[in-house]
Protein backbone atom coordinates (compact mmCIF):
# COMPACT_ATOMS: atom_id res chain seq x y z
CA UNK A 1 62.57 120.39 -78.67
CA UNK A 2 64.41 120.23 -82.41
CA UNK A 3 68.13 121.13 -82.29
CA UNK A 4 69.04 123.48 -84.69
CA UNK A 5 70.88 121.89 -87.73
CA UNK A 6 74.89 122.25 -87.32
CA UNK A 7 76.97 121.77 -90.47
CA UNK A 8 80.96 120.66 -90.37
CA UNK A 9 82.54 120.76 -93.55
CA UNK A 10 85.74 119.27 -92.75
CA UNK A 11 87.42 117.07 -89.98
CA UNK A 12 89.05 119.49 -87.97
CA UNK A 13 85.71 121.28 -87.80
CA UNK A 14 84.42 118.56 -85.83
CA UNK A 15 83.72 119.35 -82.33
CA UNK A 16 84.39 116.54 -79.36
CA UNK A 17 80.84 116.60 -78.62
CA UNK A 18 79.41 115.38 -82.12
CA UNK A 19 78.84 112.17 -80.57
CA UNK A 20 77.73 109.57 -79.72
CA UNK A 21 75.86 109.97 -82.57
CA UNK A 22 73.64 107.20 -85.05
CA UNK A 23 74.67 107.95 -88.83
CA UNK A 24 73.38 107.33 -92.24
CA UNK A 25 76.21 107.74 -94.62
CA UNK A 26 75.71 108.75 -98.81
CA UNK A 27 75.58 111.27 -101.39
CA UNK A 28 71.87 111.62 -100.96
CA UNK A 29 71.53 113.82 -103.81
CA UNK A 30 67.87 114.61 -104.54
CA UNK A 31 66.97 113.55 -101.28
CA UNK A 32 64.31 110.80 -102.21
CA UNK A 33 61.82 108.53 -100.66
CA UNK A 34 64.75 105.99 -100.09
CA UNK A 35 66.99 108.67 -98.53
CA UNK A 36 64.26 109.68 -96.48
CA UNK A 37 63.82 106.02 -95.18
CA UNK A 38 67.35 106.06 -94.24
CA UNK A 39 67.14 109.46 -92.55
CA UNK A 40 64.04 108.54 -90.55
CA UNK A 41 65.47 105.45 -89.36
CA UNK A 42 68.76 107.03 -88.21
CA UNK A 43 66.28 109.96 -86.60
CA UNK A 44 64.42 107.16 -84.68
CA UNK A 45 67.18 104.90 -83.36
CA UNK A 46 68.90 107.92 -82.41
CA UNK A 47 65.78 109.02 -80.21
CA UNK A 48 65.52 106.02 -78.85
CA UNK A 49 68.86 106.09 -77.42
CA UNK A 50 69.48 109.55 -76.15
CA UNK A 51 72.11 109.86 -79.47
CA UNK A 52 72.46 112.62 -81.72
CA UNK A 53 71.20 111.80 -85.57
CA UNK A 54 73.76 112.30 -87.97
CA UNK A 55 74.73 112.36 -91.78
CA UNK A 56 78.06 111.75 -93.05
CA UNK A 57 78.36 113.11 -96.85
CA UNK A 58 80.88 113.86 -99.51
CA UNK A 59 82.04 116.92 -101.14
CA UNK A 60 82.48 116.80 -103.97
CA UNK A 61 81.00 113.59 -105.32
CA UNK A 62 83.34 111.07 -105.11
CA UNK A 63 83.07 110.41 -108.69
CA UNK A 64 84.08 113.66 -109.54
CA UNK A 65 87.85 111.96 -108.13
CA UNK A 66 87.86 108.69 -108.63
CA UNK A 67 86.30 108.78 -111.99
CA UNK A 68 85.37 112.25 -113.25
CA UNK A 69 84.39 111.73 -116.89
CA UNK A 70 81.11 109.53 -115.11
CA UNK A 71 80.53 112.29 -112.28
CA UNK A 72 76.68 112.78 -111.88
CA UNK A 73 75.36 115.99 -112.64
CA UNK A 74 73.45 116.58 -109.19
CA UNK A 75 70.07 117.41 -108.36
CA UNK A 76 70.91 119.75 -105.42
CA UNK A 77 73.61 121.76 -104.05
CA UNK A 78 74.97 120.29 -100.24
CA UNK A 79 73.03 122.91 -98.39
CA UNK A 80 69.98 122.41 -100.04
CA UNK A 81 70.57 118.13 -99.22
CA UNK A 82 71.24 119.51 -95.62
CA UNK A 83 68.33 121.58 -95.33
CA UNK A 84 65.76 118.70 -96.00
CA UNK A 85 67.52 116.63 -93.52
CA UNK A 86 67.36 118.91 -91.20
CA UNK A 87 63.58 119.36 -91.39
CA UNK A 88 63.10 115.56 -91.30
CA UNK A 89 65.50 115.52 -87.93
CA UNK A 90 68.89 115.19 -88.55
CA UNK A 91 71.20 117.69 -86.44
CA UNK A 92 74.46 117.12 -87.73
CA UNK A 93 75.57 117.03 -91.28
CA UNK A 94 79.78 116.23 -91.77
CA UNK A 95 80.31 117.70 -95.31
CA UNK A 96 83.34 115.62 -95.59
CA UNK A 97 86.07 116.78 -98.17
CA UNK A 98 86.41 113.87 -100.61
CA UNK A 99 89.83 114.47 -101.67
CA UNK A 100 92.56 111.92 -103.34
CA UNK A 101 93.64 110.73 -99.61
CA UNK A 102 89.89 110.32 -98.60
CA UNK A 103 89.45 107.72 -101.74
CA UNK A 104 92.90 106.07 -100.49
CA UNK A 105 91.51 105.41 -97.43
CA UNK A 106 91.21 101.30 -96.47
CA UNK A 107 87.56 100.39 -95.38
CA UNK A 108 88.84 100.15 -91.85
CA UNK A 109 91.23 103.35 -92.03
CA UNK A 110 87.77 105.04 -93.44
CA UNK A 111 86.40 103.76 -90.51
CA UNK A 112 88.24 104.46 -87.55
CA UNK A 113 89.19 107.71 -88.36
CA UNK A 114 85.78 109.06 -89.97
CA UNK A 115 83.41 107.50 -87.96
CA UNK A 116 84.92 106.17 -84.40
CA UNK A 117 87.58 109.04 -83.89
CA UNK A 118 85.84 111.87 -85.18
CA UNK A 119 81.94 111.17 -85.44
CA UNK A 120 81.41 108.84 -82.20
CA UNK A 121 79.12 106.73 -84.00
CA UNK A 122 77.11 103.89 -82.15
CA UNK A 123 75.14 103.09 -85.16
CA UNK A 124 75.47 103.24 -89.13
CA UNK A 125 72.62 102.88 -91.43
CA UNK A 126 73.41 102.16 -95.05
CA UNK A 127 71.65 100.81 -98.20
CA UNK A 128 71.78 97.26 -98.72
CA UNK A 129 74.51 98.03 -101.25
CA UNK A 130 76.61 100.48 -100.06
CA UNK A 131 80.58 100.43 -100.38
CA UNK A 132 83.17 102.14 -99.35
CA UNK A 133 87.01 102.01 -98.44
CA UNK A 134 89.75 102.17 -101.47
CA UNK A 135 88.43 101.06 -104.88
CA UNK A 136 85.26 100.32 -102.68
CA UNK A 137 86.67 97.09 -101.59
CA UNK A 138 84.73 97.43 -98.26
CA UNK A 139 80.53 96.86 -97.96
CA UNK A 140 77.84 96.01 -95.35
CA UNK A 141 79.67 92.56 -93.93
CA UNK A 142 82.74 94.45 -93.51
CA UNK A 143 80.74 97.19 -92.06
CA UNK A 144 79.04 94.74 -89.65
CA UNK A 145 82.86 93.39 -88.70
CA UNK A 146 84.38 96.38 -88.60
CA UNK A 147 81.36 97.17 -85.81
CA UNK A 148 81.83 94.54 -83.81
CA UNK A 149 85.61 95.43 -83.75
CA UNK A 150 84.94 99.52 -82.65
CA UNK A 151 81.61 99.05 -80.31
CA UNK A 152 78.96 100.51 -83.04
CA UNK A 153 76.09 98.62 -84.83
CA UNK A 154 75.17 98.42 -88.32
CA UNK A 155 71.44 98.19 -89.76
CA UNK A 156 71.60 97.76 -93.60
CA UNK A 157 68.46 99.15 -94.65
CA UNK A 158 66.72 97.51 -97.88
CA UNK A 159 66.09 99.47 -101.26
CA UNK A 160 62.66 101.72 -101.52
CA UNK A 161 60.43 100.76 -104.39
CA UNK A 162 57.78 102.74 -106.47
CA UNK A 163 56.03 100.78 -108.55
CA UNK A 164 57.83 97.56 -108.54
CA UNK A 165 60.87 99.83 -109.51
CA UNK A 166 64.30 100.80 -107.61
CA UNK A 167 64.13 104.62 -106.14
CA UNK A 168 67.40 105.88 -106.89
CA UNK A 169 68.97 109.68 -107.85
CA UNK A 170 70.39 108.51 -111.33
CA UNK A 171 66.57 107.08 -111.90
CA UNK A 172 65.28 110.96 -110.90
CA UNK A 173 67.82 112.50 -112.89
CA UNK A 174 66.67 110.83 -116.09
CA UNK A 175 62.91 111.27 -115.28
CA UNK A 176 63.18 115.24 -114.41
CA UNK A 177 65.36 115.28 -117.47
CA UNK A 178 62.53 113.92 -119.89
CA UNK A 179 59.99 116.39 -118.19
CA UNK A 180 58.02 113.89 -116.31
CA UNK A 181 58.21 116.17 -113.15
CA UNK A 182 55.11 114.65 -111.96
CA UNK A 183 56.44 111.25 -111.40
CA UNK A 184 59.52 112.82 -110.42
CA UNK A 185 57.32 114.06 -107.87
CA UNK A 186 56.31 110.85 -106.64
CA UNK A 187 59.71 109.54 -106.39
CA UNK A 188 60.95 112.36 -104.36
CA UNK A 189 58.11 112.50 -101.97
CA UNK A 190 57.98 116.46 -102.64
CA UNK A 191 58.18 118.36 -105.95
CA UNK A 192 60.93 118.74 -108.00
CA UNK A 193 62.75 122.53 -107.21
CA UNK A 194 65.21 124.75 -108.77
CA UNK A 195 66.53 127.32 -106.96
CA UNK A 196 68.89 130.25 -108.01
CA UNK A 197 68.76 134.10 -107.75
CA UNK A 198 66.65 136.69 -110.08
CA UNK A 199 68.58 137.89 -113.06
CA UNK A 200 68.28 140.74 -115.52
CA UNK A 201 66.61 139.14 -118.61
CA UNK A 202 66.20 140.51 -121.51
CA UNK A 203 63.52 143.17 -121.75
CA UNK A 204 61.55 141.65 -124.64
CA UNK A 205 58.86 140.02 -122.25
CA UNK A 206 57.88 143.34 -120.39
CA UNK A 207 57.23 145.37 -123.26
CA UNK A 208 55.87 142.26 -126.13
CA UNK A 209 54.62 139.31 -124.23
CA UNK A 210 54.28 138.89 -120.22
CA UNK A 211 56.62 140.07 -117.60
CA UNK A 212 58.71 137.84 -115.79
CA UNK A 213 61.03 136.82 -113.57
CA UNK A 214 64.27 135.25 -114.47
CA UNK A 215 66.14 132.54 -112.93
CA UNK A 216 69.78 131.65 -112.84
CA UNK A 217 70.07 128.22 -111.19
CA UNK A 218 72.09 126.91 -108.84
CA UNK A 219 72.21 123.17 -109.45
CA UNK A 220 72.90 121.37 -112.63
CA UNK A 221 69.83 119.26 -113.81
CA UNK A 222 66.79 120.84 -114.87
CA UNK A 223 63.79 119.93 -116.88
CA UNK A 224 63.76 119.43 -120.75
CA UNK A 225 62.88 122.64 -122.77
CA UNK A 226 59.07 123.25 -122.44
CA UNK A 227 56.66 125.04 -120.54
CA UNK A 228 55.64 124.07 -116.60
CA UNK A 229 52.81 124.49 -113.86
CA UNK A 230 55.13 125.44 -111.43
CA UNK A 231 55.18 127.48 -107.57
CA UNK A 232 57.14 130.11 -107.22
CA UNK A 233 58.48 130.68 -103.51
CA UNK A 234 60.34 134.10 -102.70
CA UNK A 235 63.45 132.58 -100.48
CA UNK A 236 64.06 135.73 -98.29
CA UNK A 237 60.00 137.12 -97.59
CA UNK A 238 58.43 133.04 -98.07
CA UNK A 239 55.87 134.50 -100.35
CA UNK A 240 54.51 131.78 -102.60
CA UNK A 241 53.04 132.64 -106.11
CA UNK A 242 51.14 129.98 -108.46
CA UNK A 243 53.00 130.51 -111.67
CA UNK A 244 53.93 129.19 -114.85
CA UNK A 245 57.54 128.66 -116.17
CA UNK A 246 59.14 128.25 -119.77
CA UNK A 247 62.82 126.93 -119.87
CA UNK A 248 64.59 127.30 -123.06
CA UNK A 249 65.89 129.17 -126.02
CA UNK A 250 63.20 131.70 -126.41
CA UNK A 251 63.15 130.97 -130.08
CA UNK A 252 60.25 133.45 -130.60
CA UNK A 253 63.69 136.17 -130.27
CA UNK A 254 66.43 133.96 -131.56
CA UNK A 255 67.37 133.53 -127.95
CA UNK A 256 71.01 132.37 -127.50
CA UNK A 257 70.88 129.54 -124.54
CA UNK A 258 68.86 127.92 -122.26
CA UNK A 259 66.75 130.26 -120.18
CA UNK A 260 64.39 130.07 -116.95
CA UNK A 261 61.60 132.71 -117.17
CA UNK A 262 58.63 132.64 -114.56
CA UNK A 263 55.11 134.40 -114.72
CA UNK A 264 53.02 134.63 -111.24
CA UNK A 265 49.27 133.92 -112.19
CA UNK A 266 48.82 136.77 -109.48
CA UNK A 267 50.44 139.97 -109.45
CA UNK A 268 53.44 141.06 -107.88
CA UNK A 269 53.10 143.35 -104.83
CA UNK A 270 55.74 144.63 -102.44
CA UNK A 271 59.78 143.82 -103.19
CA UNK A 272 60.67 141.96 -106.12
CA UNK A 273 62.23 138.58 -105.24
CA UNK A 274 66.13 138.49 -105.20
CA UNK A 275 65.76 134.05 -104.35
CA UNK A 276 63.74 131.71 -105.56
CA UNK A 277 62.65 128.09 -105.31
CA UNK A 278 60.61 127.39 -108.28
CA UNK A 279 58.73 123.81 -107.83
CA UNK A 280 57.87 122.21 -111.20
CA UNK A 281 54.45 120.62 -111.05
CA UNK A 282 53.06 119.41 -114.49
CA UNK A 283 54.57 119.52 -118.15
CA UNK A 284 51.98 121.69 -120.36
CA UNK A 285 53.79 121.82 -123.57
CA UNK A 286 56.99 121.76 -125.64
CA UNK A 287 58.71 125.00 -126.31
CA UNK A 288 58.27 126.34 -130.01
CA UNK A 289 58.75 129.31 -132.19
CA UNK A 290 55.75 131.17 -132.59
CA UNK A 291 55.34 134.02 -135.84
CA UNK A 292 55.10 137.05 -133.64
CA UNK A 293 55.25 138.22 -130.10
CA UNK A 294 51.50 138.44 -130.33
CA UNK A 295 51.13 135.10 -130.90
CA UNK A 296 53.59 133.87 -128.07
CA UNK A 297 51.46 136.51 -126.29
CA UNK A 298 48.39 134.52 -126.78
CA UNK A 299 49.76 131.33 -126.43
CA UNK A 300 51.16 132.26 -122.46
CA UNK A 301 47.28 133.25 -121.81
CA UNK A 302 46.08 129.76 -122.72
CA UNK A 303 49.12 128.31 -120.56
CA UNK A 304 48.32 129.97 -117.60
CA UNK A 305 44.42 129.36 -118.01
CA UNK A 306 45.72 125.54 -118.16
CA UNK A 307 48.16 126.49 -114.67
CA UNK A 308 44.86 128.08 -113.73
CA UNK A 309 42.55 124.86 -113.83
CA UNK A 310 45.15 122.39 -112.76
CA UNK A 311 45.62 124.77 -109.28
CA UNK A 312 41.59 124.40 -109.10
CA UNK A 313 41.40 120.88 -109.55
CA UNK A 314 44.53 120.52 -106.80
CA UNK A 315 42.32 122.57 -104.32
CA UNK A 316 39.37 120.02 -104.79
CA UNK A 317 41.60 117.08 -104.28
CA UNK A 318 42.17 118.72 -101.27
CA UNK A 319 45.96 118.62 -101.17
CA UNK A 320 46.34 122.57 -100.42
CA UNK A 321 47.89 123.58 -103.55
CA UNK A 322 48.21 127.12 -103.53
């Protein structure tokens, strides 16, 4: 039977029986195919020998400590990271504070308190490249020593590939940023989502165009400007809508910045939606500035007659788009 997930966001949150445990340890922002490989392994070794699977992970990114002006904007919040592992197998997720004294840490003071005295680990499961310890002086042979020294094993775990090229969350970032949501797709083994909570928009849509629901977002990389297939999931009821979505300016208005305005190809019945996760699906156009609400009017028809025919053509290709 699956555990439910249990989160610990800080050392002294850690219970004595969080061990023995196998651990994968990252950022894992985005949660990708090569993340996944990591989890899945951990999930399976930890199976195998009657251990709990873990994930040790940092908040914030270390980055934003050791070297803030090159912090990563990130893909997903913690929770959201947590939640996918969760549904892959993990049942324990250390949030671990990555403060000044965390980053001061030697590889073997990193490891003796984090992982023997607190987690219990038996094994660790890392990318081929991973570092860690002060000034990242320590990696997988130290690891592997470092092992041998506490009673755990170490199984470095090779890079995932798509096409000849390196999976990797700064490689996602760039393509969701340049719109290609449908690759981004591919390298994240599910679509790409936003979620956030409804907003008040403006008022213009209801009365001169469509109506629609607004989103303010609760991670920090989205799409370029333009208009999306997209499927719109209620986070409280788990309604699902197919939908269409324009992020930008609204220049139609002389909107003043970035906005995130969904239309459900069906209509609306029961509550509105106070959460949302809106998956992005396939690019359909830029964003533009159209002569008069009537033509922006006319324009959204012909977008979601596009959003229309690509959910068709899913349903054929039998992958259960809805």
């Amino acid at each position: 039977m699956k555990r439910p997930l249990r989160i610990f966001r800080s050392l002294a949150e850690v219970p004595a029986d969080f061990g023995p445990c196998a651990t994968t340890i990252g950022n894992f922002d985005g949660v990708h195919v090569g993340h996944q490989t990591l989890i899945w392994n951990t999930v399976e070794i930890a199976r195998q020998r009657g251990w709990k699977p873990a994930v040790l992970t940092f908040n914030p990114h270390p980055a934003k400590v050791v070297a803030p002006d090159r912090a990563p904007k990130l893909i997903m919040t913690l929770d959201q990271r947590a939640a996918v592992m969760g549904e892959i197998g993990i049942e324990e997720v250390l949030m671990l504070p990555f403060t000044p004294e965390v980053s001061r840490l030697t590889p073997e003071e990193f490891v003796k308190t984090i992982l023997v005295d607190a987690m219990k680990v038996r094994a660790v499961l890392v990318g081929e490249d991973f570092r860690f310890g002060h000034k990242q002086t320590g990696d997988c042979g130290i690891l592997t020593e470092l092992g041998v020294k506490y009673g755990f094993e170490v199984d470095p775990i090779n890079a995932v590939n798509v096409r000849r090229v390196r999976i990797s969350s700064s490689l996602i970032r760039e393509t969701v940023q340049a719109g290609r949501v449908n690759h981004a797709r591919r390298l994240l083994g599910r679509p790409f989502a936003i979620e956030g909570v409804v907003v008040q928009g403006h008022g213009v849509g209801s009365k001169q165009t469509v109506p629609t629901l607004n989103l303010s977002p609760s991670t920090e990389v989205g799409p370029v400007d333009g208009v999306y297939v997209t499927r719109t999931h209620d986070l409280d009821s788990m309604r699902i809508w197919q939908s269409i979505t324009n992020i930008g300016t609204r220049p139609t208005f002389d909107g003043q910045g970035t906005s995130i305005e969904t239309f459900l190809l069906e209509p609306l019945t029961g509550a509105s939606p106070e959460r949302l996760r809106v998956e992005f699906l396939w690019r359909v156009r830029d964003e533009r500035k159209f002569a008069t609400p009537a033509d922006l009017k006319a324009q959204i028809l012909r977008d979601v007659a596009v959003a229309q025919r690509y959910f068709q053509r899913s349903a054929l290709r039998g992958r259960g788009e809805r």
